[in-house]
PDB file of N, CA and C in Angstrom:
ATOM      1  N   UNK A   1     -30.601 -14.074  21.933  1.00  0.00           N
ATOM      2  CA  UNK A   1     -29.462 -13.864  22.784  1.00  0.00           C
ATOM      3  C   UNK A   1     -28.779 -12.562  22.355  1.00  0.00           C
ATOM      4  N   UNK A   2     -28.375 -11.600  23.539  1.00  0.00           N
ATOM      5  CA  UNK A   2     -27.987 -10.331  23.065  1.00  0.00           C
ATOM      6  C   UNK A   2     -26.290 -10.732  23.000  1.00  0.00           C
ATOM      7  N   UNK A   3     -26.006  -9.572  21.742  1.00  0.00           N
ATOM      8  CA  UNK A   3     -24.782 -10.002  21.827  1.00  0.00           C
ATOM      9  C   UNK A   3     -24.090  -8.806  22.664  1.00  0.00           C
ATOM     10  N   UNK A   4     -23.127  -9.151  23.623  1.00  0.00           N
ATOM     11  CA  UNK A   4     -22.242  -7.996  24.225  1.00  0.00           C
ATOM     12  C   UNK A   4     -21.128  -7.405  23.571  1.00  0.00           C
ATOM     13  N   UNK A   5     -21.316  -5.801  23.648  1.00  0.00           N
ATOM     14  CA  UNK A   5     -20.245  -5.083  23.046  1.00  0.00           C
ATOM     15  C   UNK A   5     -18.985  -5.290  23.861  1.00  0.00           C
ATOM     16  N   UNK A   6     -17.964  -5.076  22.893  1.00  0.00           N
ATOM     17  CA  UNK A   6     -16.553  -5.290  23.342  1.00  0.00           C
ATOM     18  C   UNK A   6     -15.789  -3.646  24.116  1.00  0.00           C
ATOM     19  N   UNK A   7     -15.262  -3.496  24.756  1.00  0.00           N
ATOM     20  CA  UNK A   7     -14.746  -2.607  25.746  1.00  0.00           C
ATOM     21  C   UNK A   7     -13.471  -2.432  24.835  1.00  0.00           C
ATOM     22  N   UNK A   8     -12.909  -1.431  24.076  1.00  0.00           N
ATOM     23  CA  UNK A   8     -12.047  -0.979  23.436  1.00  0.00           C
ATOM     24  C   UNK A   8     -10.758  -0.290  24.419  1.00  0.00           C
ATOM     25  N   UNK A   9      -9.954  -0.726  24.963  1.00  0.00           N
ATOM     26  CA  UNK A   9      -9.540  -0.104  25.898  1.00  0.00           C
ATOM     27  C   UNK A   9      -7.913   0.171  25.892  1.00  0.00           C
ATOM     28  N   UNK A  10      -7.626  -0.886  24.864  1.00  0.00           N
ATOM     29  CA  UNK A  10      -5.628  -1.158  24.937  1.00  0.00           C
ATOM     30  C   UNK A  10      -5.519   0.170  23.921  1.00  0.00           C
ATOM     31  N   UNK A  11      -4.356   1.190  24.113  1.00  0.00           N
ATOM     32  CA  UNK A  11      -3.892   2.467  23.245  1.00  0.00           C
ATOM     33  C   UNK A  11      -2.370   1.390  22.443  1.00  0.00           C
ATOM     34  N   UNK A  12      -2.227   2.320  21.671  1.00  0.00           N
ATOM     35  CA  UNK A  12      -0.992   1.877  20.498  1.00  0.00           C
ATOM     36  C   UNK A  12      -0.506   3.030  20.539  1.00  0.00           C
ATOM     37  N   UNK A  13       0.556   3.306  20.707  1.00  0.00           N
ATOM     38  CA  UNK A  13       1.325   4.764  20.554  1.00  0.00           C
ATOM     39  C   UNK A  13       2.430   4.226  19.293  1.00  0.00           C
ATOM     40  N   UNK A  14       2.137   5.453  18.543  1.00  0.00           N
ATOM     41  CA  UNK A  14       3.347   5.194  17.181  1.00  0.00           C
ATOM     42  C   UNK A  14       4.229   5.924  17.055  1.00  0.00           C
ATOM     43  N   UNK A  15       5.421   6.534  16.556  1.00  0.00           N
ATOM     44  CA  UNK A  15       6.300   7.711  15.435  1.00  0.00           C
ATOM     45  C   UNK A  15       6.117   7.386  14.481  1.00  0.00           C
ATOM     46  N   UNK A  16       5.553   7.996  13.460  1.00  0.00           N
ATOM     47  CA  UNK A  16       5.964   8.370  12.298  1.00  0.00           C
ATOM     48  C   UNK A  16       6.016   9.541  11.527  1.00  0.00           C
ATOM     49  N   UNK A  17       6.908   9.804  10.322  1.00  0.00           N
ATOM     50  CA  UNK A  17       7.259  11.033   9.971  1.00  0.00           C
ATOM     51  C   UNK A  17       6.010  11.821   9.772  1.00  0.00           C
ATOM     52  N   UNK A  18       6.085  12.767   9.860  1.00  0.00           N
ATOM     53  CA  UNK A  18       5.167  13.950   9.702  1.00  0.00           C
ATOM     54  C   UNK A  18       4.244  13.970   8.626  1.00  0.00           C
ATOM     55  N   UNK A  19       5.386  13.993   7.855  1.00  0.00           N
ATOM     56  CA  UNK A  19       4.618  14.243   6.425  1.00  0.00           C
ATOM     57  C   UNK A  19       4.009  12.731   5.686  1.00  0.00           C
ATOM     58  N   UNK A  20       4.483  11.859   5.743  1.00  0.00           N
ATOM     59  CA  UNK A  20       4.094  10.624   5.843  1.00  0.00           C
ATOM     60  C   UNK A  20       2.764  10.436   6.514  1.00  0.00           C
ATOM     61  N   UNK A  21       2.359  10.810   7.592  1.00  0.00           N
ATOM     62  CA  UNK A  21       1.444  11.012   8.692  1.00  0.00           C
ATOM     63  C   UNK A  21       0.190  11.201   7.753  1.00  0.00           C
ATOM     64  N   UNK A  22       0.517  12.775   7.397  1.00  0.00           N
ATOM     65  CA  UNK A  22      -0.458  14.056   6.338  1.00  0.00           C
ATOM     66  C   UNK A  22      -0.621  13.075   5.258  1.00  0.00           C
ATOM     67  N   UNK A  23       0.200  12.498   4.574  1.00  0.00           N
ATOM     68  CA  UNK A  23      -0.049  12.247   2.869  1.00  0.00           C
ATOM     69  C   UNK A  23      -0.869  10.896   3.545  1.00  0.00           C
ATOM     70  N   UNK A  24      -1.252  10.156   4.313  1.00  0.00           N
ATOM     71  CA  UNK A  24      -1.943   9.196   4.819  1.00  0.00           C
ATOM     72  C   UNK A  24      -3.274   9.276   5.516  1.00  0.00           C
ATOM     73  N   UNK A  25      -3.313  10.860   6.362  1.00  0.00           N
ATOM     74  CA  UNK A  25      -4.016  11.260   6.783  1.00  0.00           C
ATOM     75  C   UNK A  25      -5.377  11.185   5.382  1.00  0.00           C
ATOM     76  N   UNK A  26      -4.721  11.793   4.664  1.00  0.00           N
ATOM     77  CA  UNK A  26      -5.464  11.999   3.278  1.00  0.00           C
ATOM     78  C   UNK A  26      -6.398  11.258   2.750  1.00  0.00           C
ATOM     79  N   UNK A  27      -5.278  10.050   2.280  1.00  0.00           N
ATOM     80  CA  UNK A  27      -6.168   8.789   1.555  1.00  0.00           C
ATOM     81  C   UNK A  27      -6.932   8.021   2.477  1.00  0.00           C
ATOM     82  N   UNK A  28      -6.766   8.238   3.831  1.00  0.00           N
ATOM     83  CA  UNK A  28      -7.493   7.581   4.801  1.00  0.00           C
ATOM     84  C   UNK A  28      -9.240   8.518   4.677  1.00  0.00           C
ATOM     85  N   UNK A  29      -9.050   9.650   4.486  1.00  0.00           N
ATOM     86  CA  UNK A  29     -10.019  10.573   4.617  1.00  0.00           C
ATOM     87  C   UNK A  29     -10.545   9.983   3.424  1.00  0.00           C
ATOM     88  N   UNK A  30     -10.235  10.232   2.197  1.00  0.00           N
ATOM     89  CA  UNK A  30     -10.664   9.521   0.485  1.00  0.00           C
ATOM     90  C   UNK A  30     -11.334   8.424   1.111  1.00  0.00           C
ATOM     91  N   UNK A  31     -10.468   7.124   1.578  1.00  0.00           N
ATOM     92  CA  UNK A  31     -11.154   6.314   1.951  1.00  0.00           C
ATOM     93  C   UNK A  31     -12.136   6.455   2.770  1.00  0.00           C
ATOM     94  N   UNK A  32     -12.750   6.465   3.868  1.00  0.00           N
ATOM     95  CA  UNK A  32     -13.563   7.325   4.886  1.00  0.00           C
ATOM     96  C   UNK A  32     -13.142   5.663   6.319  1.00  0.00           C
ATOM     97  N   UNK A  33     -11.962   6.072   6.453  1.00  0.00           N
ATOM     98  CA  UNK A  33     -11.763   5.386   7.783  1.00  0.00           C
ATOM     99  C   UNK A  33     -10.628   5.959   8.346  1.00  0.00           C
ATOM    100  N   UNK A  34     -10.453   5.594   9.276  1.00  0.00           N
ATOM    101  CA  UNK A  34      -9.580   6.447  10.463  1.00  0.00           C
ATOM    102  C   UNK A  34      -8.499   5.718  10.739  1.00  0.00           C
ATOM    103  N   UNK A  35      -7.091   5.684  11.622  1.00  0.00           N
ATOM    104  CA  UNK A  35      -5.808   5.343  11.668  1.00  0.00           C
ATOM    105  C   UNK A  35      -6.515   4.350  12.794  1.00  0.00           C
ATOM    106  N   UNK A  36      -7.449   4.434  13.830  1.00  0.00           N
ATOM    107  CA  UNK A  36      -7.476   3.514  14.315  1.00  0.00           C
ATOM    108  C   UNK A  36      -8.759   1.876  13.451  1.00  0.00           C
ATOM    109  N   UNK A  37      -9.245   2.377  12.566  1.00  0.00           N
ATOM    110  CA  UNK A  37      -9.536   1.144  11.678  1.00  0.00           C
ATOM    111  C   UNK A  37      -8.288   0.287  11.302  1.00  0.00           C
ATOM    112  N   UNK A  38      -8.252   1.275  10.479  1.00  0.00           N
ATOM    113  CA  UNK A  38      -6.501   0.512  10.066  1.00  0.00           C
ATOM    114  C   UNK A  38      -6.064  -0.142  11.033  1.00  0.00           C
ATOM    115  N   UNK A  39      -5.550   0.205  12.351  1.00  0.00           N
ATOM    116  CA  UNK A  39      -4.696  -0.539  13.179  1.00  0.00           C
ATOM    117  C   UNK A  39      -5.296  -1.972  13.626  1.00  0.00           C
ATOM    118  N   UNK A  40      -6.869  -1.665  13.776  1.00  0.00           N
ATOM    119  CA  UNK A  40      -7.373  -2.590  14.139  1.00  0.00           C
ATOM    120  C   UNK A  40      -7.600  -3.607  13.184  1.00  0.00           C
ATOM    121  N   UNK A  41      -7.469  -3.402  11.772  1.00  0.00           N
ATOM    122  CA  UNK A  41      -7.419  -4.151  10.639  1.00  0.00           C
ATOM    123  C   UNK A  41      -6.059  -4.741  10.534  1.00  0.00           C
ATOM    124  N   UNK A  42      -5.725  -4.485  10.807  1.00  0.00           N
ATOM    125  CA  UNK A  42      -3.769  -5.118  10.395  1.00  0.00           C
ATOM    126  C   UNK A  42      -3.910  -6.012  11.520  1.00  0.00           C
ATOM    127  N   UNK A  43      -4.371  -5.759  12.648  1.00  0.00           N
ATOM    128  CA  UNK A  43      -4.182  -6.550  14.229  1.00  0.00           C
ATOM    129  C   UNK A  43      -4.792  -7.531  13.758  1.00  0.00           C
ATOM    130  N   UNK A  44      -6.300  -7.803  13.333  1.00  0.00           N
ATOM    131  CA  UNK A  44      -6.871  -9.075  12.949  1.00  0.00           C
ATOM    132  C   UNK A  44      -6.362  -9.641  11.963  1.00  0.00           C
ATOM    133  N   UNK A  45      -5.746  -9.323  10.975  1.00  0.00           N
ATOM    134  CA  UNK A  45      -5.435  -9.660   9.867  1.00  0.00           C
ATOM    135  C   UNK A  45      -4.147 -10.670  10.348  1.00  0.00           C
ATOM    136  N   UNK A  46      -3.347  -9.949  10.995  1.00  0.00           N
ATOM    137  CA  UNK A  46      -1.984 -10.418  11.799  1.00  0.00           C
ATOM    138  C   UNK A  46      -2.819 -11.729  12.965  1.00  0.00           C
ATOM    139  N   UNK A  47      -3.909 -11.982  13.430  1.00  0.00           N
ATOM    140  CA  UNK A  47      -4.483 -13.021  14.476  1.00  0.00           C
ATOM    141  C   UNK A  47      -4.855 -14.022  13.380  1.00  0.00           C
ATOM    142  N   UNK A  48      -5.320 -13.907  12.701  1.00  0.00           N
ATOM    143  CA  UNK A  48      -5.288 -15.053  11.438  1.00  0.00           C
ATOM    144  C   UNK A  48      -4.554 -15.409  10.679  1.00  0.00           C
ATOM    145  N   UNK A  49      -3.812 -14.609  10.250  1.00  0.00           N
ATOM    146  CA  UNK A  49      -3.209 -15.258   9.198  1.00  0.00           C
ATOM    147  C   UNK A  49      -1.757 -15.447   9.988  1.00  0.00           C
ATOM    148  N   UNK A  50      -1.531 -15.012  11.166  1.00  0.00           N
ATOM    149  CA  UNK A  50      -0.103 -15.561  12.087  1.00  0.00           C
ATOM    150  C   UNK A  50       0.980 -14.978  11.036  1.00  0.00           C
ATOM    151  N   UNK A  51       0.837 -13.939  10.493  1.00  0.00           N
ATOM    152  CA  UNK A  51       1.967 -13.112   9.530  1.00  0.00           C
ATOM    153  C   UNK A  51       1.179 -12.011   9.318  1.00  0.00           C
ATOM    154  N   UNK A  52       2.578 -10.879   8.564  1.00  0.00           N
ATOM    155  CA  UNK A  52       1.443  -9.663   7.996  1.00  0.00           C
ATOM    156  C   UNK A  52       0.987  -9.807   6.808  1.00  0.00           C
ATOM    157  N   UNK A  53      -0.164  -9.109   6.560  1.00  0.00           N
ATOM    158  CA  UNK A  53      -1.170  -9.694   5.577  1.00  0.00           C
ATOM    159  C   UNK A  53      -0.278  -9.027   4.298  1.00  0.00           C
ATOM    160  N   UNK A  54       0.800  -8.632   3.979  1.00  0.00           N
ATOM    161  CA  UNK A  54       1.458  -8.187   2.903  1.00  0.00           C
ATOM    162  C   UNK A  54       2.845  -8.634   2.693  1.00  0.00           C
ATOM    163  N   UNK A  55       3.375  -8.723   1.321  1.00  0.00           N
ATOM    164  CA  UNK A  55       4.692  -8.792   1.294  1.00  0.00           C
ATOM    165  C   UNK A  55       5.462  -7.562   1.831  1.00  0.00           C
ATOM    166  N   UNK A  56       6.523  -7.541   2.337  1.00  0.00           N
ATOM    167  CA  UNK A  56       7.746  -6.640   2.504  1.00  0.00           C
ATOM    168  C   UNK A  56       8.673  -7.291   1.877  1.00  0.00           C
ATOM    169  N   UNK A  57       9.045  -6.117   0.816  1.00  0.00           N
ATOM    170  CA  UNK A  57      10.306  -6.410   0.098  1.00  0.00           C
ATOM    171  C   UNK A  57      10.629  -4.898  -0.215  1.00  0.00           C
ATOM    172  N   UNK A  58      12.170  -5.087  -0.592  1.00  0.00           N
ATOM    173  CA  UNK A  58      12.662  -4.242  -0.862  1.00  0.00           C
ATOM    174  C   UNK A  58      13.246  -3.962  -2.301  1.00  0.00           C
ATOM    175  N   UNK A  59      12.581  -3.274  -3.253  1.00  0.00           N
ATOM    176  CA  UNK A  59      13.268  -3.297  -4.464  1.00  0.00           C
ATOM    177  C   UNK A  59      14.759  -2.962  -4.646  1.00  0.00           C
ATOM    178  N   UNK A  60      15.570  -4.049  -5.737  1.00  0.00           N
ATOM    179  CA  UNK A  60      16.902  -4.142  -6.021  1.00  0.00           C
ATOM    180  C   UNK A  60      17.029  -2.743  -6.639  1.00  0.00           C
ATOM    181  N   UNK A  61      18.300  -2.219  -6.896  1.00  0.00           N
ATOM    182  CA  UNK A  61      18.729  -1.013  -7.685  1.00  0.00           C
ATOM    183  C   UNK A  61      17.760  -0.745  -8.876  1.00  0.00           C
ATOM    184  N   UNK A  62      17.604  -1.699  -9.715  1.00  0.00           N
ATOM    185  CA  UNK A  62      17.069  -1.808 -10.650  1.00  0.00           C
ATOM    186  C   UNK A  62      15.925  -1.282 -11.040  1.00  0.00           C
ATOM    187  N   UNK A  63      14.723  -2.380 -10.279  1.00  0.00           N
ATOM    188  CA  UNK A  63      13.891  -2.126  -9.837  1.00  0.00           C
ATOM    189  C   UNK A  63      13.070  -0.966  -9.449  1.00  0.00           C
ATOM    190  N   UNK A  64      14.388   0.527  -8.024  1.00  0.00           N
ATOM    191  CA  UNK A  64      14.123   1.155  -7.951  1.00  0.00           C
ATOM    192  C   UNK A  64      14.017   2.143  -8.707  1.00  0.00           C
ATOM    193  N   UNK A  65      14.974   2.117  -9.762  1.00  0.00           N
ATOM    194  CA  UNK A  65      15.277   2.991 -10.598  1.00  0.00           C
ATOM    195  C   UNK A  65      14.282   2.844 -11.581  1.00  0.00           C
ATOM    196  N   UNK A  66      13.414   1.757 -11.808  1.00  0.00           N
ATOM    197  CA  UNK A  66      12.113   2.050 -13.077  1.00  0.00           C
ATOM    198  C   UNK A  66      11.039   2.327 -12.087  1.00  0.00           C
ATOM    199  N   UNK A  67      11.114   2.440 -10.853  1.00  0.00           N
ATOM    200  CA  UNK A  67       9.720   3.037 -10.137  1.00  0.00           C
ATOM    201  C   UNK A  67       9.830   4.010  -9.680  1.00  0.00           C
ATOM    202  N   UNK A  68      11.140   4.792 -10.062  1.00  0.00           N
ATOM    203  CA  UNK A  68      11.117   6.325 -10.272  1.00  0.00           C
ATOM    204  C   UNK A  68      11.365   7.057 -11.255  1.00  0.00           C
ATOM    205  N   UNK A  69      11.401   6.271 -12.525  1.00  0.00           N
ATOM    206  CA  UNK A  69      11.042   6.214 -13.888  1.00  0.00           C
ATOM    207  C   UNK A  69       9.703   6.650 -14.563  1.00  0.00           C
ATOM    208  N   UNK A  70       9.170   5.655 -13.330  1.00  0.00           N
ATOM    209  CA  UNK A  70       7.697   5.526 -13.497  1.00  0.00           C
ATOM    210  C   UNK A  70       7.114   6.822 -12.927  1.00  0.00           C
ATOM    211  N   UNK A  71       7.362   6.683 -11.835  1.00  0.00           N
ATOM    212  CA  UNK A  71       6.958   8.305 -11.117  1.00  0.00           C
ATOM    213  C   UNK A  71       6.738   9.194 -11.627  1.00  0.00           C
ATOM    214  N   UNK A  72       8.333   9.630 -12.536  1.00  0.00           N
ATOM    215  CA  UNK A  72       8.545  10.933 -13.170  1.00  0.00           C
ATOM    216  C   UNK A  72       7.975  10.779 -14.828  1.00  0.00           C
ATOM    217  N   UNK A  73       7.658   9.809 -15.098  1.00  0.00           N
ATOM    218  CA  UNK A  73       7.355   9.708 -16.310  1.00  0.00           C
ATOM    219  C   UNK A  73       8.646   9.835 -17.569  1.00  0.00           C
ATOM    220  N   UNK A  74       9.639   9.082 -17.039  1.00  0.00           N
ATOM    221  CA  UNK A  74      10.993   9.327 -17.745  1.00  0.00           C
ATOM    222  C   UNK A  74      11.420   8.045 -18.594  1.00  0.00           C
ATOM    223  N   UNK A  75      11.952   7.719 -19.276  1.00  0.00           N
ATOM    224  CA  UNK A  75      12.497   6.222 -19.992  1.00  0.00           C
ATOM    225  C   UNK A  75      11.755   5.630 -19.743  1.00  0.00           C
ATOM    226  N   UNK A  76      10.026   6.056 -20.581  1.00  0.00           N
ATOM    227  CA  UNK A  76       9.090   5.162 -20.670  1.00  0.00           C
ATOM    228  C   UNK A  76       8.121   4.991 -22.029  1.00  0.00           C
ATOM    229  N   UNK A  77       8.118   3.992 -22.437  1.00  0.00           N
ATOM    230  CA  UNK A  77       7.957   4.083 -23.426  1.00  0.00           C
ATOM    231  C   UNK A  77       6.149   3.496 -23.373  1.00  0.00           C
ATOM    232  N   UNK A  78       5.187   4.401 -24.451  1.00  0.00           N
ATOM    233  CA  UNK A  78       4.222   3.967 -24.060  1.00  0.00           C
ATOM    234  C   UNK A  78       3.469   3.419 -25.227  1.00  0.00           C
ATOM    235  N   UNK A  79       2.576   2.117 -25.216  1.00  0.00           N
ATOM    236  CA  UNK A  79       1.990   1.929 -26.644  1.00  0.00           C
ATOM    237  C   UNK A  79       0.600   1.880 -26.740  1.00  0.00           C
ATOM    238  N   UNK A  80      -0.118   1.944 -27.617  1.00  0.00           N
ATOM    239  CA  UNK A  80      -1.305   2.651 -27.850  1.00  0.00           C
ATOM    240  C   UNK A  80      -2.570   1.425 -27.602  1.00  0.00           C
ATOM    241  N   UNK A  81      -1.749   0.466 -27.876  1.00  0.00           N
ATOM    242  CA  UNK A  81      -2.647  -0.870 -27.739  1.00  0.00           C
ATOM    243  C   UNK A  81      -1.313  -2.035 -26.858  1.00  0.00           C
ATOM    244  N   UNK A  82      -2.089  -3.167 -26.112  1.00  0.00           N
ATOM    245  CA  UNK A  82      -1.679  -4.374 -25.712  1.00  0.00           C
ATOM    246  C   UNK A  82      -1.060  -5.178 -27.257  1.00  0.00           C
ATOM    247  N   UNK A  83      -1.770  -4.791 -28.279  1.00  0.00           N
ATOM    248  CA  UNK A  83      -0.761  -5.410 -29.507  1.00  0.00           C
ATOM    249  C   UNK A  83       0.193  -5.008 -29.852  1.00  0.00           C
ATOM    250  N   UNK A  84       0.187  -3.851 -29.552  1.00  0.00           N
ATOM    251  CA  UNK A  84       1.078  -2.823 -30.159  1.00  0.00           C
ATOM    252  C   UNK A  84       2.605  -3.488 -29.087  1.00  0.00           C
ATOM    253  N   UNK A  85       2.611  -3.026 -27.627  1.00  0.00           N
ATOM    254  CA  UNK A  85       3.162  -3.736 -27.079  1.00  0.00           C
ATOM    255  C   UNK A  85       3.903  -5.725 -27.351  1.00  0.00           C
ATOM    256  N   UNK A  86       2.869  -6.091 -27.531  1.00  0.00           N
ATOM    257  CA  UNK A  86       3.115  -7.149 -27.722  1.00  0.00           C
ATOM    258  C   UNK A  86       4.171  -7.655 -28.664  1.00  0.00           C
ATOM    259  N   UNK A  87       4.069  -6.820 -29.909  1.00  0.00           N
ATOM    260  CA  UNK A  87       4.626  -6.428 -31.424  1.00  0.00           C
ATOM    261  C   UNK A  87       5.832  -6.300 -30.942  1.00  0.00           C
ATOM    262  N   UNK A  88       6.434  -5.398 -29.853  1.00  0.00           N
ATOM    263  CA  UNK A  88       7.315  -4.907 -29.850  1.00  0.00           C
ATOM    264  C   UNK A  88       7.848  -5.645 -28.623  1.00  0.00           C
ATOM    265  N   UNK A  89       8.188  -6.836 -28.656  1.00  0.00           N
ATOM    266  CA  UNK A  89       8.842  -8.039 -27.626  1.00  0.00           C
ATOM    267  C   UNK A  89       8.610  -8.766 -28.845  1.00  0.00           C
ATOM    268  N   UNK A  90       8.107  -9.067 -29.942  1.00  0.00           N
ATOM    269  CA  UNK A  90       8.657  -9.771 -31.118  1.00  0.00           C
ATOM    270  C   UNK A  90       9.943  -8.836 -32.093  1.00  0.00           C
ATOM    271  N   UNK A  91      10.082  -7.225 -31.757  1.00  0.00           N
ATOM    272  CA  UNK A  91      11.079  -7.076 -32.757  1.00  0.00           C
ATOM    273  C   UNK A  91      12.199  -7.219 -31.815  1.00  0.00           C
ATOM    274  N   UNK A  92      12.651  -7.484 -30.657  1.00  0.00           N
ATOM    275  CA  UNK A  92      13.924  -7.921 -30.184  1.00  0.00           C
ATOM    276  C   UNK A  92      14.993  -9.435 -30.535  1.00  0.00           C
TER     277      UNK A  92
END
């Protein structure tokens, strides 16, 4: 039994920022798939699972402030081993 191809036909029109766009354009390229994979991946993902397939949250002050900590490589302290770390949540 042959199977019949599907007729691709509904468009999605989006905004988004520019540069956002480019820095996505990118890793999509790294990856080797295109904005319309993606869309079509989130769409199925969203027909099954009846939600989006990710959390949305928004980090507290806190939060944001060590993931631009992290970013910049600032008030971070780094240890050479997982013991080493470990060691140092026993000297508190």
């Amino acid at each position: 039994m042959a199977k019949t191809a599907t007729t691709k036909s509904a468009t999605i029109r989006a905004r988004i920022e520019p540069t956002l766009k480019e820095e996505v354009d990118q890793i999509l390229d790294e990856i080797g798939i295109n904005w319309t994979q993606v869309v079509t991946m989130l769409a199925k993902q969203l027909r099954a699972q009846r939600k989006l397939p990710f959390d949305v949250k928004v980090p507290n002050q806190k939060t944001q402030e060590a993931i631009d900590d992290a970013l910049r490589d600032k008030n971070i302290t780094k240890f050479k081993s997982k013991r080493d770390l470990f060691a140092s949540w026993d000297e508190d």
